[in-house]
C-alpha atoms as a PDB file:
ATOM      1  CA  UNK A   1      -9.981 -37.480  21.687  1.00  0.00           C
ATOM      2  CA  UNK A   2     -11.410 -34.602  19.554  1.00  0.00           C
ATOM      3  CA  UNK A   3      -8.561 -31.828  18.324  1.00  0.00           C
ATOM      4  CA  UNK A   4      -9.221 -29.215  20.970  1.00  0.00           C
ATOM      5  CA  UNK A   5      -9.502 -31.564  23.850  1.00  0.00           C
ATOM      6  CA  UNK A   6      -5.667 -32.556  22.373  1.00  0.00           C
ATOM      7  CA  UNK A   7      -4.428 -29.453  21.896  1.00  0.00           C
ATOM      8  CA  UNK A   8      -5.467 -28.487  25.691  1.00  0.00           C
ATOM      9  CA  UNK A   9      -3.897 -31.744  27.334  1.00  0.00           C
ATOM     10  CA  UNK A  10      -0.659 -30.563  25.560  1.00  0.00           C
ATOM     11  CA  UNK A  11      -0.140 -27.219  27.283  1.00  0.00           C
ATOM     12  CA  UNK A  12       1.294 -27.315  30.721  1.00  0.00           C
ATOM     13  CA  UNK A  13       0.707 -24.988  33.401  1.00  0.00           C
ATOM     14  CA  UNK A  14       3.985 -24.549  35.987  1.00  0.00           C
ATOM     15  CA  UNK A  15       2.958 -26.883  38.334  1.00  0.00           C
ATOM     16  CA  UNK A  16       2.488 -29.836  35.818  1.00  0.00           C
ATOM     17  CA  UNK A  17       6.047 -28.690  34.117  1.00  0.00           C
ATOM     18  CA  UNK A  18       7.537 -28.731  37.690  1.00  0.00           C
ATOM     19  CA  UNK A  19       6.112 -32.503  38.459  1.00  0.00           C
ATOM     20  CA  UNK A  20       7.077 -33.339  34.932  1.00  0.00           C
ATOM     21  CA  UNK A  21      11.014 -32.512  35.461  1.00  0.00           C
ATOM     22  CA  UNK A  22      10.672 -33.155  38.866  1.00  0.00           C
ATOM     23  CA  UNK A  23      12.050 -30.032  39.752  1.00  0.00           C
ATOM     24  CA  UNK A  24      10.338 -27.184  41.759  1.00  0.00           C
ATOM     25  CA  UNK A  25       8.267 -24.357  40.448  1.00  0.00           C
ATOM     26  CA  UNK A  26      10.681 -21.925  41.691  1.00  0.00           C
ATOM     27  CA  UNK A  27      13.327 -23.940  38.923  1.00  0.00           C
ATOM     28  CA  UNK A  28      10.594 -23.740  36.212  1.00  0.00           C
ATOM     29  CA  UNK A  29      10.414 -20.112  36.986  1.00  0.00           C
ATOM     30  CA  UNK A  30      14.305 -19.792  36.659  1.00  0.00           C
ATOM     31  CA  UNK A  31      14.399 -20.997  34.069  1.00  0.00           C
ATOM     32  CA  UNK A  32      11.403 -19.057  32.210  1.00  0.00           C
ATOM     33  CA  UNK A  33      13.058 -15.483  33.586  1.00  0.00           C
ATOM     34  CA  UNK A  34      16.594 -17.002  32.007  1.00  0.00           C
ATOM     35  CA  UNK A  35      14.858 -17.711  28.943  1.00  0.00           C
ATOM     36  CA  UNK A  36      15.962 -21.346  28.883  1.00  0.00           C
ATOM     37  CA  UNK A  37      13.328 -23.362  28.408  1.00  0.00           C
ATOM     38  CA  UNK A  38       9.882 -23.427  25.837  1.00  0.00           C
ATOM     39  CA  UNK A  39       7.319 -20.949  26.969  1.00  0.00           C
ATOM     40  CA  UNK A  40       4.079 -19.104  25.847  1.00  0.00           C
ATOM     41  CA  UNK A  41       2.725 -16.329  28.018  1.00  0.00           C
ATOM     42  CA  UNK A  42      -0.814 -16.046  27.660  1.00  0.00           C
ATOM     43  CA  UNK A  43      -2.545 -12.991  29.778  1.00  0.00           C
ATOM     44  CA  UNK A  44      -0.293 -13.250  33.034  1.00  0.00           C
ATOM     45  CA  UNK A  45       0.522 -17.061  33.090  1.00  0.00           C
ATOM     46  CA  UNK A  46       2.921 -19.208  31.432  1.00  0.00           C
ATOM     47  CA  UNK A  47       1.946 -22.254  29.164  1.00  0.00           C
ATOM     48  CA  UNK A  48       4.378 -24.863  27.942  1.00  0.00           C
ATOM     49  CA  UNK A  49       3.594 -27.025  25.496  1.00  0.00           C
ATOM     50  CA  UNK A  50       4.947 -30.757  25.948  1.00  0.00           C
ATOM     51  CA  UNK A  51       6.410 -31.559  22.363  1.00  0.00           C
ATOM     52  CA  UNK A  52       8.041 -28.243  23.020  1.00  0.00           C
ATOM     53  CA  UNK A  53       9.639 -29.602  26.711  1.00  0.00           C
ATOM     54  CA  UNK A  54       9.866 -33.000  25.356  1.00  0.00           C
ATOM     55  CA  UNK A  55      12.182 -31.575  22.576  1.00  0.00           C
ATOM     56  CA  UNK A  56      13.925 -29.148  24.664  1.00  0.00           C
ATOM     57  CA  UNK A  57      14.549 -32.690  26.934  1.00  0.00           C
ATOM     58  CA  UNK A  58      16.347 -34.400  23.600  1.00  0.00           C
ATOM     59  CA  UNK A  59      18.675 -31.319  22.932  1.00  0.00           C
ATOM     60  CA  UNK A  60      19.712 -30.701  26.844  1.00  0.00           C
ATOM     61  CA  UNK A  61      20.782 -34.848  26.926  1.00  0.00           C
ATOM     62  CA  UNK A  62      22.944 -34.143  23.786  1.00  0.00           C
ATOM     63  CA  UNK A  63      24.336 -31.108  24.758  1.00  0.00           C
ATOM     64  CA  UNK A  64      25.477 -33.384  28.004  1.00  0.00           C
ATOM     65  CA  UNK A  65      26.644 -36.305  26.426  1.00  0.00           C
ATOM     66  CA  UNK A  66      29.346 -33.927  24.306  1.00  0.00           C
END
């Protein structure tokens, strides 16, 4: 897989962060307008890129576990 084909299957629109958490889109959003979760905004939609979510995973299970 060539750079930009990797750098393209790493950004995440809504609906793939939504299936991702397994949460609904209207939680994604929620969390977006509480700024509480990894975003980019590009033009009007939101992008989200997985190392980003995967990372903001790690810190949310420590934060729990204290």
């Amino acid at each position: 897989m060539n750079t930009a084909n990797k750098s393209r299957s790493d950004l995440m629109t809504v609906e793939e962060v939504a299936e991702y958490l397994r949460i609904s889109k209207a939680s994604v959003y929620r969390l977006v307008r509480d700024k509480k979760i990894p975003v980019s905004k590009i033009g009007r939609q939101f992008r989200f890129r997985k190392d980003a979510i995967d990372r903001w995973l790690t810190k949310k299970e420590s934060e729990t576990v204290e």
